[in-house]
Structures are given as C-alpha cells and as structure tokens.
N, C-alpha and C. Protein backbone atom coordinates (compact mmCIF):
# COMPACT_ATOMS: atom_id res chain seq x y z
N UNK A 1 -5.67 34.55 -31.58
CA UNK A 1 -5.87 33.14 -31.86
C UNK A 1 -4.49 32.47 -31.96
N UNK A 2 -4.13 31.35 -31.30
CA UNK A 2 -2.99 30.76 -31.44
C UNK A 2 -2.97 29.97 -32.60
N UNK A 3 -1.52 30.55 -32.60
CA UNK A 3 -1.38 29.28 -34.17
C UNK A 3 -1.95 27.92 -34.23
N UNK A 4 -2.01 27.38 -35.46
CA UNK A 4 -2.46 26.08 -35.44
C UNK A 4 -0.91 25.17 -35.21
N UNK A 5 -1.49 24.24 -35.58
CA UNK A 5 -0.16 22.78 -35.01
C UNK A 5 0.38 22.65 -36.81
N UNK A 6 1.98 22.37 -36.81
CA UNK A 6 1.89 21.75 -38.03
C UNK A 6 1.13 20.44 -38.52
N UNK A 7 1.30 20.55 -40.30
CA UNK A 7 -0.03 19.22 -40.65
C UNK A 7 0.95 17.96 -40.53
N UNK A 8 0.09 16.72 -40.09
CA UNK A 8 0.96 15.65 -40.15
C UNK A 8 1.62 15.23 -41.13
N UNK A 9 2.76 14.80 -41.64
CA UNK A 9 3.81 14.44 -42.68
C UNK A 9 4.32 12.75 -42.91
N UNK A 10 3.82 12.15 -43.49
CA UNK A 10 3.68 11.18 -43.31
C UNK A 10 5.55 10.35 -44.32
N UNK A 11 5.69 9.50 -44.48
CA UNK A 11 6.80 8.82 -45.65
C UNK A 11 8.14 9.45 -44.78
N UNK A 12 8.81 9.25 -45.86
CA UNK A 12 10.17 10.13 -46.05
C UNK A 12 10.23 11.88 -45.75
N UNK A 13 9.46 12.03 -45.88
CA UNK A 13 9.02 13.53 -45.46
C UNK A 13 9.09 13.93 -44.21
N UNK A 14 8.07 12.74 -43.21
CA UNK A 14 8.30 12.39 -41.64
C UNK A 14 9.63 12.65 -41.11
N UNK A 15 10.16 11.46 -41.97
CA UNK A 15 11.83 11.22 -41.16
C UNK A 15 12.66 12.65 -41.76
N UNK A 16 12.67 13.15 -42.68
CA UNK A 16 12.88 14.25 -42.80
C UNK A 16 13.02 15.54 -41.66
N UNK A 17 11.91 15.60 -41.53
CA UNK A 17 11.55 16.37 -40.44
C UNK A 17 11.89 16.13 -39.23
N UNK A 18 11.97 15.03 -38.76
CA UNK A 18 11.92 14.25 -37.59
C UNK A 18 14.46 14.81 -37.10
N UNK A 19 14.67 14.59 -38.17
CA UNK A 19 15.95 14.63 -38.52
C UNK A 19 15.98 16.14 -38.32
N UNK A 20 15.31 16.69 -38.51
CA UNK A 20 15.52 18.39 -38.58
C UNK A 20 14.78 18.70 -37.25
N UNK A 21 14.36 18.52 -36.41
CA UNK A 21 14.10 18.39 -34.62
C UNK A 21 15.00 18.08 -34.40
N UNK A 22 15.49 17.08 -34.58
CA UNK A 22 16.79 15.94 -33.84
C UNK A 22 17.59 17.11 -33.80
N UNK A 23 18.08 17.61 -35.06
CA UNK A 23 19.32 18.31 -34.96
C UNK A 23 19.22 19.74 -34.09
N UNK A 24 18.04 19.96 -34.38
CA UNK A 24 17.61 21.55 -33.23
C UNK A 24 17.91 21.29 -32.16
N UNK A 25 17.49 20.23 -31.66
CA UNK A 25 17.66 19.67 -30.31
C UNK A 25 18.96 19.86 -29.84
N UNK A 26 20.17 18.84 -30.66
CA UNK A 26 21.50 18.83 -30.51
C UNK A 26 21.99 20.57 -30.63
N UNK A 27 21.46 21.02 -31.36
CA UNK A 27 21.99 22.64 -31.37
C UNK A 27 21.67 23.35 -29.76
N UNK A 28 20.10 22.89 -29.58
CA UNK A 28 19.95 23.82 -28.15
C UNK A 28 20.83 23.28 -27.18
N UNK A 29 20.65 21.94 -27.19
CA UNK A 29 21.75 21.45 -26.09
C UNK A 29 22.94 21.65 -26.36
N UNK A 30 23.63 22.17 -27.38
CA UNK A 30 25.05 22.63 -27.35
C UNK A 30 25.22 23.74 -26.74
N UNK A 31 23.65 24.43 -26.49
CA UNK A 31 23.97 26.03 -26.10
C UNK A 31 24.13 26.03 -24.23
N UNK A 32 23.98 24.86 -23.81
CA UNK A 32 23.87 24.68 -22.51
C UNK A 32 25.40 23.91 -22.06
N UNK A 33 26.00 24.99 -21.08
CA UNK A 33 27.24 24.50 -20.63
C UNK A 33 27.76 23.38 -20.09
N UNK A 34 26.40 22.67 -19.49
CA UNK A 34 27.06 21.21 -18.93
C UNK A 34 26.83 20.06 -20.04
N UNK A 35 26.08 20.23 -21.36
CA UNK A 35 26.12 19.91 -22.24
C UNK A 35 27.53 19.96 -23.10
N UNK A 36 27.42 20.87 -23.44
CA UNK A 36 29.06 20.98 -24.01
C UNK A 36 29.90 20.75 -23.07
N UNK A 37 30.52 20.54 -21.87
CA UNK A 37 31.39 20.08 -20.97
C UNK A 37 31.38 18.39 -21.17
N UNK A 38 30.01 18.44 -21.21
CA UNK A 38 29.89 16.50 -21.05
C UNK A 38 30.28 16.01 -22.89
N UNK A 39 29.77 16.50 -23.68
CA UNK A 39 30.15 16.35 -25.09
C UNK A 39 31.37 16.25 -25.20
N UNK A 40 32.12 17.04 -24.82
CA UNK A 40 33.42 17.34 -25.37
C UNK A 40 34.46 16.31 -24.43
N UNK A 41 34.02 16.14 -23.29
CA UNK A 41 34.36 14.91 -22.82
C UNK A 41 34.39 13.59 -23.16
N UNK A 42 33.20 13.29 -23.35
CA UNK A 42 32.87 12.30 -24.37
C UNK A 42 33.78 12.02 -25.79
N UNK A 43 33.69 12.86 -26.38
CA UNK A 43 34.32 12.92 -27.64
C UNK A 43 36.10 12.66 -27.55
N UNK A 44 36.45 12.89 -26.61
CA UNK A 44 37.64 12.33 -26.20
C UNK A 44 37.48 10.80 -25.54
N UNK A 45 36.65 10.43 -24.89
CA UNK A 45 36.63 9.28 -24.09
C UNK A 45 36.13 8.03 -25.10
N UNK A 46 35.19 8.38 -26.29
CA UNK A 46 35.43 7.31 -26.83
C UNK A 46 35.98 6.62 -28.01
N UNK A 47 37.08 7.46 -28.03
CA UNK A 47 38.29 6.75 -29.02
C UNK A 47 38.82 5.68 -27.99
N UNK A 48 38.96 6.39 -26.59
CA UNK A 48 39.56 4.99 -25.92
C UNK A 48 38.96 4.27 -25.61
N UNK A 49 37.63 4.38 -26.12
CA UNK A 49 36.40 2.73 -25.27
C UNK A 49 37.55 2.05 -26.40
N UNK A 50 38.16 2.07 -27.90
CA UNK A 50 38.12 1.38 -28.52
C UNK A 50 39.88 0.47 -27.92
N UNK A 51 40.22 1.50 -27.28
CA UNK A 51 41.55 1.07 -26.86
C UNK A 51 41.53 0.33 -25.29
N UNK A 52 40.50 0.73 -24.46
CA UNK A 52 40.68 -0.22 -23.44
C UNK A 52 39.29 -1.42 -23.08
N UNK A 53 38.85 -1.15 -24.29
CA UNK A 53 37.67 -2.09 -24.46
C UNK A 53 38.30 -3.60 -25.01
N UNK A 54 38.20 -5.21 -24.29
CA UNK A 54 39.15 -5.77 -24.92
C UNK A 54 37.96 -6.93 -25.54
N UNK A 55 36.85 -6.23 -25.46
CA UNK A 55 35.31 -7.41 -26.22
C UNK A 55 34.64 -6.19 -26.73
N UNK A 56 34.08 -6.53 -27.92
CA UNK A 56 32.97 -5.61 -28.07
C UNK A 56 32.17 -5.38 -27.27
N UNK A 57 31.68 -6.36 -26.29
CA UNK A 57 30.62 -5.87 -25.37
C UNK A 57 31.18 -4.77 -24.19
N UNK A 58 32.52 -5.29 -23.95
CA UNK A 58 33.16 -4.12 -23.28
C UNK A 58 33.09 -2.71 -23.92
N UNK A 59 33.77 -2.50 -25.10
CA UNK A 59 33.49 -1.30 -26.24
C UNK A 59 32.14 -0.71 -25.88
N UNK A 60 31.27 -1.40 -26.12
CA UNK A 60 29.58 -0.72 -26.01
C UNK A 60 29.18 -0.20 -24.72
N UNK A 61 29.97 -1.26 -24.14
CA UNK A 61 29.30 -0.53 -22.21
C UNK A 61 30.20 0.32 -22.33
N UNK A 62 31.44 1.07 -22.61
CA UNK A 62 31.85 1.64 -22.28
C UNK A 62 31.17 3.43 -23.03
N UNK A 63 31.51 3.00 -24.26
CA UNK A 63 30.38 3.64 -25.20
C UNK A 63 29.03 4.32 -24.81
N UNK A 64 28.26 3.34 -24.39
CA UNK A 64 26.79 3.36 -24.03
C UNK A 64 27.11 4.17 -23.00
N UNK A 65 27.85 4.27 -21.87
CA UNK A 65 28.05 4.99 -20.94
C UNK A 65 28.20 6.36 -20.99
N UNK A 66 29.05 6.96 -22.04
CA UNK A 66 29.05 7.98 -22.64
C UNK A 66 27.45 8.73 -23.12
N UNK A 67 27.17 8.04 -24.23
CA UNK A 67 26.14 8.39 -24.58
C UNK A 67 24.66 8.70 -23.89
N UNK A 68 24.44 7.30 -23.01
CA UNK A 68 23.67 7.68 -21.45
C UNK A 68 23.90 8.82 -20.68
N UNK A 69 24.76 9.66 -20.76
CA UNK A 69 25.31 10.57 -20.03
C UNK A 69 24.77 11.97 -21.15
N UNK A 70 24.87 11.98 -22.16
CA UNK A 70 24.60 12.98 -23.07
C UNK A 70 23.09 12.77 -23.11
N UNK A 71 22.02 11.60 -23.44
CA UNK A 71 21.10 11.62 -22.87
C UNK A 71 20.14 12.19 -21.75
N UNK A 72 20.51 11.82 -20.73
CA UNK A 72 20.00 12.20 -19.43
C UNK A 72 19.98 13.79 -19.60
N UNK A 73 21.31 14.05 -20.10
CA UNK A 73 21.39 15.74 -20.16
C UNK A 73 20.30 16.39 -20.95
N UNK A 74 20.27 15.49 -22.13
CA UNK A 74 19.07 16.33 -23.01
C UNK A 74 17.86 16.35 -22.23
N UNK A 75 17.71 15.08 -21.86
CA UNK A 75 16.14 15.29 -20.96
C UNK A 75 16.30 16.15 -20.05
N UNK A 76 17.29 16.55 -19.24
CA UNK A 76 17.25 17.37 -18.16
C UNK A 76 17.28 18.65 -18.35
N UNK A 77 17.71 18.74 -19.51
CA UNK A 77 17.77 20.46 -20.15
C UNK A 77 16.32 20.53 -20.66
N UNK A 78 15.68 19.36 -21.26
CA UNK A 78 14.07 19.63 -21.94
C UNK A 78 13.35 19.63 -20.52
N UNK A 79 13.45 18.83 -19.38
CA UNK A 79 12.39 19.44 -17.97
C UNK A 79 12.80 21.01 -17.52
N UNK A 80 13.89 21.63 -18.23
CA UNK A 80 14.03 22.84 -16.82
C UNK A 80 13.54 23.82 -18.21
N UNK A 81 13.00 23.54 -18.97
CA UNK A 81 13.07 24.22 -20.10
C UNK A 81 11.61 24.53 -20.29
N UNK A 82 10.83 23.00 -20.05
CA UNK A 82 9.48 23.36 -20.25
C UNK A 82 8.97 24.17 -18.62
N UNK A 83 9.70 23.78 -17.59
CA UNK A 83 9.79 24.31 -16.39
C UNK A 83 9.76 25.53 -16.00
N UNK A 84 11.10 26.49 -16.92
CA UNK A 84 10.85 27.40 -17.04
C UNK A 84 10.02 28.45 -17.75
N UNK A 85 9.07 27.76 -19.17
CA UNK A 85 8.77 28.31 -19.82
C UNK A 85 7.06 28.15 -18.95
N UNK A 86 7.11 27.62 -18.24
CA UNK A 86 5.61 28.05 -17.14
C UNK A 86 6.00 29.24 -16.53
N UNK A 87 6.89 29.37 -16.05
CA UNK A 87 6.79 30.89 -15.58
C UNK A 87 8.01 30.71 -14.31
N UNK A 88 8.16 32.67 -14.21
CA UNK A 88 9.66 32.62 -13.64
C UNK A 88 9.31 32.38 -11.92
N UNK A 89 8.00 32.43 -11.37
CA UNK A 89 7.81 32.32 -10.20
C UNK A 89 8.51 30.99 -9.41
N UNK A 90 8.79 31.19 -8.14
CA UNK A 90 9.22 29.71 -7.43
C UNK A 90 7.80 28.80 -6.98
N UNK A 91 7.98 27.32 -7.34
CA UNK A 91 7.31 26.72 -7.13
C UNK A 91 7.84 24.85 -6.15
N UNK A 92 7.63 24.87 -5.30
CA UNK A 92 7.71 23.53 -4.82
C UNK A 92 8.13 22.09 -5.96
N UNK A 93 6.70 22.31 -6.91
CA UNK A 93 6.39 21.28 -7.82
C UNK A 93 7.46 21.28 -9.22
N UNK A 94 8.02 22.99 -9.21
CA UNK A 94 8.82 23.11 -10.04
C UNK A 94 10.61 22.90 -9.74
N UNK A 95 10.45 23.42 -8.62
CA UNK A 95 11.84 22.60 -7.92
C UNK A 95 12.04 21.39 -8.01
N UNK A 96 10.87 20.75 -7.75
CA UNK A 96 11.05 19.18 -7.36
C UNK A 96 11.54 18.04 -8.85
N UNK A 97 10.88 19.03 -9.73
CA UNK A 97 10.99 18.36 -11.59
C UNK A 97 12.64 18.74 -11.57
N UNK A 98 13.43 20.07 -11.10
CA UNK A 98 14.65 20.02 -11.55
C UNK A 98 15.37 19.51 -10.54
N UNK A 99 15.04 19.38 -9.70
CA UNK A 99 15.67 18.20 -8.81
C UNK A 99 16.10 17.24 -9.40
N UNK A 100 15.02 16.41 -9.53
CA UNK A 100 14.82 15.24 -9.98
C UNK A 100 15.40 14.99 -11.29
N UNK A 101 15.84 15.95 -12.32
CA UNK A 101 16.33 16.15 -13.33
C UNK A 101 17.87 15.95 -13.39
N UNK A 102 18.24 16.73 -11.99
CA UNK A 102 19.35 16.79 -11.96
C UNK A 102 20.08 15.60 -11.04
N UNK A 103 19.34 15.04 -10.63
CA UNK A 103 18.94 13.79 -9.58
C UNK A 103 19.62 12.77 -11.08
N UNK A 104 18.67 12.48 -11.94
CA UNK A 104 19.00 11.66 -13.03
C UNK A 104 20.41 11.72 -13.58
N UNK A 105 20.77 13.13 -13.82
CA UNK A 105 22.07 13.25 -14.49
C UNK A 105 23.40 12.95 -13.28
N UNK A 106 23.18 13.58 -12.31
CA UNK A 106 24.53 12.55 -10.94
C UNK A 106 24.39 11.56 -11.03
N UNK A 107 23.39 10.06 -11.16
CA UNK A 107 23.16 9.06 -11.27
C UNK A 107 24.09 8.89 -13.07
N UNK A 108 23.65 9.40 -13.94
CA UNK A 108 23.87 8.39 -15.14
C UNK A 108 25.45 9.11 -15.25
N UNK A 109 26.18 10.18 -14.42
CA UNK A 109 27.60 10.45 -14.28
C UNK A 109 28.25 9.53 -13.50
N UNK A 110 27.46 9.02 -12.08
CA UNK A 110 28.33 8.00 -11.57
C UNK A 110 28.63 6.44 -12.25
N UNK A 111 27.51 6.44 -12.86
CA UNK A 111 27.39 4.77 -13.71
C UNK A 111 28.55 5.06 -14.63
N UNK A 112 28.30 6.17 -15.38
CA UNK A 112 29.32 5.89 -16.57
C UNK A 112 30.87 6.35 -15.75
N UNK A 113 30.87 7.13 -14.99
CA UNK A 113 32.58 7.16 -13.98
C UNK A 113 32.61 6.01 -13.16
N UNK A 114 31.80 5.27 -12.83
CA UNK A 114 31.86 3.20 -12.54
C UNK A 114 32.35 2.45 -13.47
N UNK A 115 31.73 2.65 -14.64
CA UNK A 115 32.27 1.80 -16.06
C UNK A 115 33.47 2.13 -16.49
N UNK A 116 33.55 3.41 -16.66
CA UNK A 116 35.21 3.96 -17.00
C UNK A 116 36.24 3.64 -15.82
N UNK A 117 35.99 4.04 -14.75
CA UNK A 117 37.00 3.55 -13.86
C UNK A 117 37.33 1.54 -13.55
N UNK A 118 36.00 1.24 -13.80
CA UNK A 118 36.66 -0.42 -13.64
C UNK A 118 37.53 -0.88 -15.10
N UNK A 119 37.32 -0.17 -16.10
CA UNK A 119 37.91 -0.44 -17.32
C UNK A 119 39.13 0.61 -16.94
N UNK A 120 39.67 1.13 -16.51
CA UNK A 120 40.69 1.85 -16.35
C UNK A 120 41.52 0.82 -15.18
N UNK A 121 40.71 0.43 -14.39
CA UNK A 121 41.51 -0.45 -13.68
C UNK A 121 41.99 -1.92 -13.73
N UNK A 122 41.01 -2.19 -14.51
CA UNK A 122 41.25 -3.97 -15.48
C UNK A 122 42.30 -3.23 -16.45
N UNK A 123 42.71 -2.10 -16.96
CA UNK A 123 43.65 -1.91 -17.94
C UNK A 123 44.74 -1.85 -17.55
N UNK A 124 44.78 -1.22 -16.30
CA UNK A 124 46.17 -0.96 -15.26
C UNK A 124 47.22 -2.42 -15.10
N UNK A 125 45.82 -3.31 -14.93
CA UNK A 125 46.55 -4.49 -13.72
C UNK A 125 46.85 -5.06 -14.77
N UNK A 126 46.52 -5.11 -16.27
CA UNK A 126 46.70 -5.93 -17.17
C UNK A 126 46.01 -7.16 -17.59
C-alpha cells in the first residue's frame, strides 16, 4: 500500500513548511552542475548590476536577469527529474520534455547575456 499524502497545514505552519521545500529544492539544485556554475556566476554578477546599473530599473533588469536564469534552471532540473523518475527507457515524448527544457534555459542565458552585454556596453561608451 502506498503511503498516504501529508495532512494539509494550514497558518504559519503552511509557510513553514512551504520554506522547508523551498530550501530542499535550492539544496537539490545545488547538487546539479549547471546549477552551481550558473549560481556562482550570478553571485558575482550581481554586485555589479549595482555598479553598472545607473536607474533602479536598470539594477532590476539587470538583476532579474540573473535570477531568470537560476529559475529556468530549477524548472529544467524538476522536468528531467520527474522525466527520469518514469523510467530509464528512451522515449520520443521524453526527449522532447528535455529538449524543450533545455530549449528554455539557452533562451533565458541569451536574454540575460543581452542585458548584461548592452549594460556593459552603455558602461564602456560612458
């Protein structure tokens, strides 16, 4: 008999919990290498949103760019994950989910290497 589901948790208890996923999450995705490559990148890149950002709204896109990028990753590590946990056989339908996964993450790398490079180049020219 399969386990049952945990019971629902309602208040402060919720967010509790909810906070203790969150962080599992951030743990599994640390255990994944293009995760930690993109993190640790990040973590350098946005001390300088604050230095070549010259509006807050600049700051945030530059920011947001970062973070969009650590995003996409989590989702793309949670499709190849539930992907794989169907089974180790090759499948068309299962290719096509990490495709498409990985499809998302070249996309939200070029946006945020678009945003960083035009702010690298408005910083150049002065």
């Amino acid at each position: 008999m399969p386990p049952s589901p945990p019971p629902k948790r309602r208040g402060l208890m919720r967010l509790l919990y909810a906070l203790r996923y969150s962080l599992d999450g951030l743990r599994a995705g640390w255990r994944e290498p293009a995760f930690r490559q993109e993190l640790v990148l990040g973590v350098v890149l946005l001390p300088a949103a604050w230095l070549l950002g010259r509006t807050w709204a600049e700051m945030a896109l530059l920011v947001g760019a970062v973070i969009a990028v650590w995003v996409v990753e989590l989702l793309n590590t949670a499709v190849e994950s539930v992907v794989d946990r169907i089974g180790p056989e090759w499948h068309s339908l299962a290719k096509r989910a990490k495709d498409l996964g990985s499809a998302a993450v070249l996309l939200s790398l070029l946006f945020a290497g678009g945003v960083w490079g035009a702010a690298l180049w408005s910083w150049w020219r002065g």
